[in-house]
Every structure is written in structure tokens, then in C-alpha cells.
C-alpha atoms as a PDB file:
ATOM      1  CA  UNK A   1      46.775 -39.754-226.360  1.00  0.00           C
ATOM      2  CA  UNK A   2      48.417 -37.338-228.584  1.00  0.00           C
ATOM      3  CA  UNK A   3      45.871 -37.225-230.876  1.00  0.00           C
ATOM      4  CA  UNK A   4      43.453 -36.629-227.876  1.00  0.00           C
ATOM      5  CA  UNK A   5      45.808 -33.340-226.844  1.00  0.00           C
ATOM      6  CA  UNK A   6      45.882 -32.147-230.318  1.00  0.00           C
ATOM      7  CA  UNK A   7      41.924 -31.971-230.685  1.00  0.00           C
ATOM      8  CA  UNK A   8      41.621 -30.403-227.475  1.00  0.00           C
ATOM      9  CA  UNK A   9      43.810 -27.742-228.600  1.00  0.00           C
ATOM     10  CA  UNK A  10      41.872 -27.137-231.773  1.00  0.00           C
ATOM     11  CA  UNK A  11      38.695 -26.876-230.078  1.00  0.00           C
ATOM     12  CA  UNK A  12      40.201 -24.332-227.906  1.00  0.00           C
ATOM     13  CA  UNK A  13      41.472 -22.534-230.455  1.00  0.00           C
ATOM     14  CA  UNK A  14      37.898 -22.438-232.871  1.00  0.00           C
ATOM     15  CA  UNK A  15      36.254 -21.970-229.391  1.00  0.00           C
ATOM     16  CA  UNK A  16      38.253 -18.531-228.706  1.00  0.00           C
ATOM     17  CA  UNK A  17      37.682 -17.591-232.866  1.00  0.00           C
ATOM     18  CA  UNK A  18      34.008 -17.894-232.205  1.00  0.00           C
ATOM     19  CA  UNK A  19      33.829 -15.993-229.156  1.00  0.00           C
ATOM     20  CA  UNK A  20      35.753 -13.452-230.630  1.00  0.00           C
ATOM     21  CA  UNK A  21      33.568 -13.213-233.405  1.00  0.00           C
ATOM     22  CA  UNK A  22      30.250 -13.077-231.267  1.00  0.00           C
ATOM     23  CA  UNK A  23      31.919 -10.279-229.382  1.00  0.00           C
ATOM     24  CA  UNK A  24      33.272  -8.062-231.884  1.00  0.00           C
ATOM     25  CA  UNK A  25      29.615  -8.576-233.919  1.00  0.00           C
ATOM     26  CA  UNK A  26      27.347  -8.006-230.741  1.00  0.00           C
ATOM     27  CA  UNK A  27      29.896  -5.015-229.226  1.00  0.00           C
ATOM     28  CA  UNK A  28      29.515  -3.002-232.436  1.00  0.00           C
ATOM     29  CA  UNK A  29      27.772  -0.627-231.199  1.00  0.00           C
ATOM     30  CA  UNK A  30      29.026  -0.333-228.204  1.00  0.00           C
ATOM     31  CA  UNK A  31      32.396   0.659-229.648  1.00  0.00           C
ATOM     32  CA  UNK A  32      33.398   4.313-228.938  1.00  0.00           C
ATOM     33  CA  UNK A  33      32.427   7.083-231.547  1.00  0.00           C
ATOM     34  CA  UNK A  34      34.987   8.176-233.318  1.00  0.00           C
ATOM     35  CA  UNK A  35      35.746  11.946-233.379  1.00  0.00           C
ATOM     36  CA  UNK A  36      37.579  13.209-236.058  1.00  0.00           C
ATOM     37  CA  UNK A  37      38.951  17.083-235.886  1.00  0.00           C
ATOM     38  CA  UNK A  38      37.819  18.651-239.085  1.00  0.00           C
ATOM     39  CA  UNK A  39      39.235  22.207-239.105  1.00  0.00           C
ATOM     40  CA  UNK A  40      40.421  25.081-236.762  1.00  0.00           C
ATOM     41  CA  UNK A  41      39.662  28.765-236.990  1.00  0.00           C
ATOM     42  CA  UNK A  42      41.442  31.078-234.632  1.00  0.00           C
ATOM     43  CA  UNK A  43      40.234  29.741-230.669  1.00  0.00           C
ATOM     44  CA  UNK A  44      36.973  27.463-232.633  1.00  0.00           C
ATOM     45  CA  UNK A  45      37.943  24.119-233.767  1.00  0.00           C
ATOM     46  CA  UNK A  46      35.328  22.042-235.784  1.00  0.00           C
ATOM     47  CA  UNK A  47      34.740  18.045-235.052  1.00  0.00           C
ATOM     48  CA  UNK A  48      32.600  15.770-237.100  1.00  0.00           C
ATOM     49  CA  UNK A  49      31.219  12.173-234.983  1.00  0.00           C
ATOM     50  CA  UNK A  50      30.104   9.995-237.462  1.00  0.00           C
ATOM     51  CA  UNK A  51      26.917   7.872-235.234  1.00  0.00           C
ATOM     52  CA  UNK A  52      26.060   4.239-236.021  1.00  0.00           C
ATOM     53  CA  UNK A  53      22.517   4.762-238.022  1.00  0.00           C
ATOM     54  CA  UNK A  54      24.794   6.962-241.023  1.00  0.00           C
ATOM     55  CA  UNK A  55      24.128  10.356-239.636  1.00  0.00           C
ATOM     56  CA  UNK A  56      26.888  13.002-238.515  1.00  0.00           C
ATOM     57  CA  UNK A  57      26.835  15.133-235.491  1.00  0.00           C
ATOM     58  CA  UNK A  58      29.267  18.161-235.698  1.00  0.00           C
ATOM     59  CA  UNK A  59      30.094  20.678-233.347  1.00  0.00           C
ATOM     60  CA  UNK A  60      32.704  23.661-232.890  1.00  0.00           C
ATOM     61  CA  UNK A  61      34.203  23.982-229.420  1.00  0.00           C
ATOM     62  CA  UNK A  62      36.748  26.570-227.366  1.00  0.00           C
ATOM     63  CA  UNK A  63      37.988  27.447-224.268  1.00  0.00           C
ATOM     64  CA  UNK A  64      37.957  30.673-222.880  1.00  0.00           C
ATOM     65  CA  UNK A  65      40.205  32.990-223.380  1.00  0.00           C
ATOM     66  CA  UNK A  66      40.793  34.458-219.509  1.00  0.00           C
ATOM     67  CA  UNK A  67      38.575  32.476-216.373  1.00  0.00           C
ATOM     68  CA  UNK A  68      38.586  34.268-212.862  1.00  0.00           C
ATOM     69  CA  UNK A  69      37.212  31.651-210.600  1.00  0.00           C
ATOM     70  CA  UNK A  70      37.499  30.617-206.571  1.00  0.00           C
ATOM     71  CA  UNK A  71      37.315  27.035-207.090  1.00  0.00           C
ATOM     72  CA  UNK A  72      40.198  25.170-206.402  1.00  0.00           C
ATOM     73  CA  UNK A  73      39.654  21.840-208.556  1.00  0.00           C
ATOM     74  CA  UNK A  74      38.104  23.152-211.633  1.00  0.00           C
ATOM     75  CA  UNK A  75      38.507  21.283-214.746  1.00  0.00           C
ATOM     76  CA  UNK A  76      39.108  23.293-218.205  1.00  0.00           C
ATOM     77  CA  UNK A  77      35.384  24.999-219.211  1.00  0.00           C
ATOM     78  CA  UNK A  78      34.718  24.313-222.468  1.00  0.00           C
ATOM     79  CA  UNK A  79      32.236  26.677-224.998  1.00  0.00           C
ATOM     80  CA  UNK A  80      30.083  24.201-227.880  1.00  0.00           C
ATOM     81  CA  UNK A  81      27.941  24.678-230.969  1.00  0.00           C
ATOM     82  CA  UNK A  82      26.457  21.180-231.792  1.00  0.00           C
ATOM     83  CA  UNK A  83      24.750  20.454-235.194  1.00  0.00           C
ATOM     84  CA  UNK A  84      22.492  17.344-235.937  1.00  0.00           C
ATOM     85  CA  UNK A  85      22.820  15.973-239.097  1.00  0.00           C
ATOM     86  CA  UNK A  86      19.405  13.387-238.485  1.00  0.00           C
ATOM     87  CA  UNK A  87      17.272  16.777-238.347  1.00  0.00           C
ATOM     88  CA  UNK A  88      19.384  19.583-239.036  1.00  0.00           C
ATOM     89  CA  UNK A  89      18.731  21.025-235.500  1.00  0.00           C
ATOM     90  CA  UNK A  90      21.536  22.820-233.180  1.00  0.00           C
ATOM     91  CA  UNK A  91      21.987  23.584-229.942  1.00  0.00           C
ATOM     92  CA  UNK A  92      24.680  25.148-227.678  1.00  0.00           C
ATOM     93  CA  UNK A  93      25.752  24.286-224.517  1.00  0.00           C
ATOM     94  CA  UNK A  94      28.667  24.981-221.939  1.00  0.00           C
ATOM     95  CA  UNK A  95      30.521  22.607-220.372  1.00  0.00           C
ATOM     96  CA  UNK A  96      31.235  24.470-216.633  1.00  0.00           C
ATOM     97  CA  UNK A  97      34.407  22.782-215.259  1.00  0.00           C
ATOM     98  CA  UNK A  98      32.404  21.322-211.824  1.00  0.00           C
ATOM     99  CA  UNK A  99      29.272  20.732-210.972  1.00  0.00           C
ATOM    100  CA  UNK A 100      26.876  23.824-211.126  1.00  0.00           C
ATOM    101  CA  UNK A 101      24.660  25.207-208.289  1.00  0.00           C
ATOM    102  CA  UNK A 102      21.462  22.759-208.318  1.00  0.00           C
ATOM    103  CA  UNK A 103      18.428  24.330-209.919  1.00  0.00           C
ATOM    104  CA  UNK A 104      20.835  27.098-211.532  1.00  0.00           C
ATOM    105  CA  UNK A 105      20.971  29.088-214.415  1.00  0.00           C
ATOM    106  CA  UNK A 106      24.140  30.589-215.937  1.00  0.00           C
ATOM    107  CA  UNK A 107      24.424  34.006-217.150  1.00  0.00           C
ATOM    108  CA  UNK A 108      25.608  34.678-221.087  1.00  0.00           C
ATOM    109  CA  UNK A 109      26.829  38.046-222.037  1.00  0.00           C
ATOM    110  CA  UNK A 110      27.419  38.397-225.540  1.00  0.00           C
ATOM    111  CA  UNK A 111      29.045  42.182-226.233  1.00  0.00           C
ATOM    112  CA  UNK A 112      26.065  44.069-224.143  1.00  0.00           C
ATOM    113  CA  UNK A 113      22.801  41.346-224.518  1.00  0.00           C
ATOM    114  CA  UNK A 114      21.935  39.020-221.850  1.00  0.00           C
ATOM    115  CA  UNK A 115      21.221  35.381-221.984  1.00  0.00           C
ATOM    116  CA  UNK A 116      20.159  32.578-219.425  1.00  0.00           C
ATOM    117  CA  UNK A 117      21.101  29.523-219.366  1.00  0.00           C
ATOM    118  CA  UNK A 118      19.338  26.276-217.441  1.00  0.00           C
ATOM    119  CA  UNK A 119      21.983  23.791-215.960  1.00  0.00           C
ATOM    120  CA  UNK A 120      22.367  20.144-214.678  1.00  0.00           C
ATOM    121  CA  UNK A 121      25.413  18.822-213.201  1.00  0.00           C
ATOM    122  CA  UNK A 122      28.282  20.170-215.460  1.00  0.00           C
ATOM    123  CA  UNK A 123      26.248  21.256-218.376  1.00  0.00           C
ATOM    124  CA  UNK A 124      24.333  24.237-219.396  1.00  0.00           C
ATOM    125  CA  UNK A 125      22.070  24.321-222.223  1.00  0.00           C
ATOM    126  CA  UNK A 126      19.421  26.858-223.590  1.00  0.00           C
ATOM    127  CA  UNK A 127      15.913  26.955-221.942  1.00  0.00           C
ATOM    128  CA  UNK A 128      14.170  26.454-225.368  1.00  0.00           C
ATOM    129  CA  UNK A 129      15.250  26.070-229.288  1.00  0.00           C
ATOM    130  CA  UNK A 130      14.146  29.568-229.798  1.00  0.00           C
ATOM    131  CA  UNK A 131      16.497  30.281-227.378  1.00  0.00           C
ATOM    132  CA  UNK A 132      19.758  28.310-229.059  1.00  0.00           C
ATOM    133  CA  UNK A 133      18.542  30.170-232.061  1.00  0.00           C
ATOM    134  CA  UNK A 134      18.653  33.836-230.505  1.00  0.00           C
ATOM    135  CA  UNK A 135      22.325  33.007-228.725  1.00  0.00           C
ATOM    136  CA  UNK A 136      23.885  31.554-231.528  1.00  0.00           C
ATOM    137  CA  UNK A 137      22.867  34.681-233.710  1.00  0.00           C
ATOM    138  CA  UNK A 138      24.327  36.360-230.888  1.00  0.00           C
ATOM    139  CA  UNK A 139      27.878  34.641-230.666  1.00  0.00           C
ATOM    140  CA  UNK A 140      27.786  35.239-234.723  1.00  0.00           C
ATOM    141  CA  UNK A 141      27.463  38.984-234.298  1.00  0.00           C
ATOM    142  CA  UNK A 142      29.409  39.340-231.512  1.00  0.00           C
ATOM    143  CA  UNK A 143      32.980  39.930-230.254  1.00  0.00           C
ATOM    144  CA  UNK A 144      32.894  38.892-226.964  1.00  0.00           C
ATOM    145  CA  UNK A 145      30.869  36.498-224.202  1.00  0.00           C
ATOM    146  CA  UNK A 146      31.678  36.333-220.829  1.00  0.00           C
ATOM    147  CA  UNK A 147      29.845  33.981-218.646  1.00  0.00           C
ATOM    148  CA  UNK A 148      28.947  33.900-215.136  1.00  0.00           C
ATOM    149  CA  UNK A 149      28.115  30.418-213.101  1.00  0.00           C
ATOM    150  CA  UNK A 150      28.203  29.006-209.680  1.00  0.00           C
ATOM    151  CA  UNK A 151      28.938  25.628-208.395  1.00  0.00           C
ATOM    152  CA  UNK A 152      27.232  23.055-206.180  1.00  0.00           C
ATOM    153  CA  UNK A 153      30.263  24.126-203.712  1.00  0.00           C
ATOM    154  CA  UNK A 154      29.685  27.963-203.387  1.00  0.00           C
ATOM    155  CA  UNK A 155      32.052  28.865-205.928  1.00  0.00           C
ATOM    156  CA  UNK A 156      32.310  31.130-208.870  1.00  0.00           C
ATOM    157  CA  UNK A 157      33.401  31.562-212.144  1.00  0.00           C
ATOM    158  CA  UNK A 158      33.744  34.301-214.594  1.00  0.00           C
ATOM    159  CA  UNK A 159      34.788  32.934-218.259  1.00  0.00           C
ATOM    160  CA  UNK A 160      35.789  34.782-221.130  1.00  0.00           C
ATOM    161  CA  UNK A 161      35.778  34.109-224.357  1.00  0.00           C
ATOM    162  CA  UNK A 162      36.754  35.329-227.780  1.00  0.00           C
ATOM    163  CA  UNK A 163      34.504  34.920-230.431  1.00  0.00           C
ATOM    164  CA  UNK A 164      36.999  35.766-233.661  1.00  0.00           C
ATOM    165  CA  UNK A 165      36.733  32.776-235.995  1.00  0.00           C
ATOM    166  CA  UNK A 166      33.073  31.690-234.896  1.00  0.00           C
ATOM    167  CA  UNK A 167      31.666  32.708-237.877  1.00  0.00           C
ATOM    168  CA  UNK A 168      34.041  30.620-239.957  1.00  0.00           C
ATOM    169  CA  UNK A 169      34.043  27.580-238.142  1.00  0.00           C
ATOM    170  CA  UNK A 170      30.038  27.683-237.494  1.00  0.00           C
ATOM    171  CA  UNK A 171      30.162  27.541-241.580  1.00  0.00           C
ATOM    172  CA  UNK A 172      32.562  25.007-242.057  1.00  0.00           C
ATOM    173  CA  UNK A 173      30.076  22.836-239.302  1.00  0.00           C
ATOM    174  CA  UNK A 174      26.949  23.396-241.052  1.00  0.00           C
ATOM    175  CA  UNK A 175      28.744  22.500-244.348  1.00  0.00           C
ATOM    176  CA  UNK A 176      29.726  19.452-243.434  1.00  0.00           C
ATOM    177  CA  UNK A 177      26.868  18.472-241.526  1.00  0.00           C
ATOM    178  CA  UNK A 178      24.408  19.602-243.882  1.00  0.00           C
END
């Protein structure tokens, strides 16, 4: 009898090992990326995600400097230069703080040129790669970008943002996601 208990327990024990094993081995991938905060240059801070085929992706993000906006619930908008390591592509994008107007288009304006901007749910991205290539160039000559959106709700928002220190940490990203 005691001999019975004591293999039952060792089973259950090698049986929990195993499945811990399989799980860990077959959840690899589904692990969260880890983000890693590289370097900061005045409002622009530079992260580098490391992906599970070996390849980087790095980005510089900030928030805006001033927002005038009538929605009551709006989560902090967030300004981002993303860099592929895989094919040395980048885009930008804006993260809105809700849910923008369906079928919208944001408005970028970078000192005194205009951009567009296509959207989908809280995201806005650039129609075309010619066209991350012409804003980017933009945000690196310029001194200041204000940006205009609606929501799904009816709202507004006008962000501003500061663009000292862009140069710098758009640099640092393609240097360390070359």
C-alpha cells in the first residue's frame, strides 16, 4: 500500500515535469516580445523588439506636447517611427487615443506642409511608402506637427507635438536596426 501511494506520487510529479515541458516548448512563441528602451532624446525615446525569426524591429515614439480635444475618455495619443530590420523598410503611424471616424483620414501639419493620413480603428498610417518617406523627411526638417483627427463619436482632437530630438533618436533607430 505504501509503496502503491509513493508511485502514484512520482507519476504525478514526472506527469506535471512533462507537461510543463510540452508547454513551455510549444508556447515559445507565443510568449510576449520583449521591448527593451534603448535611448531617449528630448520628448523621442528609442525601443528595440527583438522578433522570434532573429530580426529587430525598432521604433521612436512621443506624446504630444499640448492636445485640445472634446472627448471625454481619450487615452494618451502616441506619435511612432517604426524601422524593420527583415527589409530595412519604415513606416510611421499615430496612435489616436479612441477610435477614429470610419473611412477617415487624419490631417499632418509639419511647420507649414500638409500631410494625410488613412486610419482604422485607433491607428493612422501613411496612404503609400512614398508617402512614409515624404513625412518622415518632413518630421526631420521640421520643428513642429500638429495633427488634426476625429473619432467614431463626433469628437475632435488637435495634438501637438515637438519635434526637437527627432533627428537624434531617428539615428540612433536606424543604427541599431540597421
Amino acid at each position: 500500500m505504501p509503496f502503491q501511494r509513493l508511485a502514484n506520487l512520482f507519476i504525478k510529479y514526472f506527469v506535471k515535469k512533462i507537461f510543463l515541458i510540452l508547454a513551455i516548448l510549444f508556447c515559445k512563441n507565443a510568449v510576449a516580445q520583449e521591448q527593451i528602451i534603448d535611448s531617449s532624446f528630448y520628448r523621442f525615446t528609442v525601443y528595440e523588439v527583438q522578433d522570434e525569426l532573429d530580426y529587430k524591429r525598432c521604433y521612436i515614439a512621443a506624446y504630444p506636447i499640448s492636445s485640445d480635444s472634446n472627448h471625454n475618455s481619450r487615452k494618451k495619443p502616441k506619435l511612432m517611427i517604426t524601422r524593420f530590420q527583415k527589409d530595412r523598410s519604415e513606416e510611421i503611424s499615430i496612435f489616436g487615443g479612441f477610435e477614429y471616424k470610419l473611412g477617415s483620414e487624419i490631417f499632418l501639419m509639419i511647420d507649414n506642409a500638409l500631410f494625410k493620413m488613412k486610419t482604422k480603428d485607433d491607428m493612422a498610417w501613411a496612404p503609400t511608402k512614398y508617402d512614409d518617406i515624404a513625412i518622415i523627411q518632413g518630421l526631420l526638417k521640421g520643428a513642429i506637427l500638429r495633427v488634426r483627427s476625429n473619432s467614431a463619436l463626433g469628437t475632435f482632437a488637435i495634438d501637438e507635438y515637438s519635434l526637437k530630438g527627432i533627428t537624434r533618436a531617428y539615428e540612433r533607430m536606424r543604427e541599431i536596426c540597421k
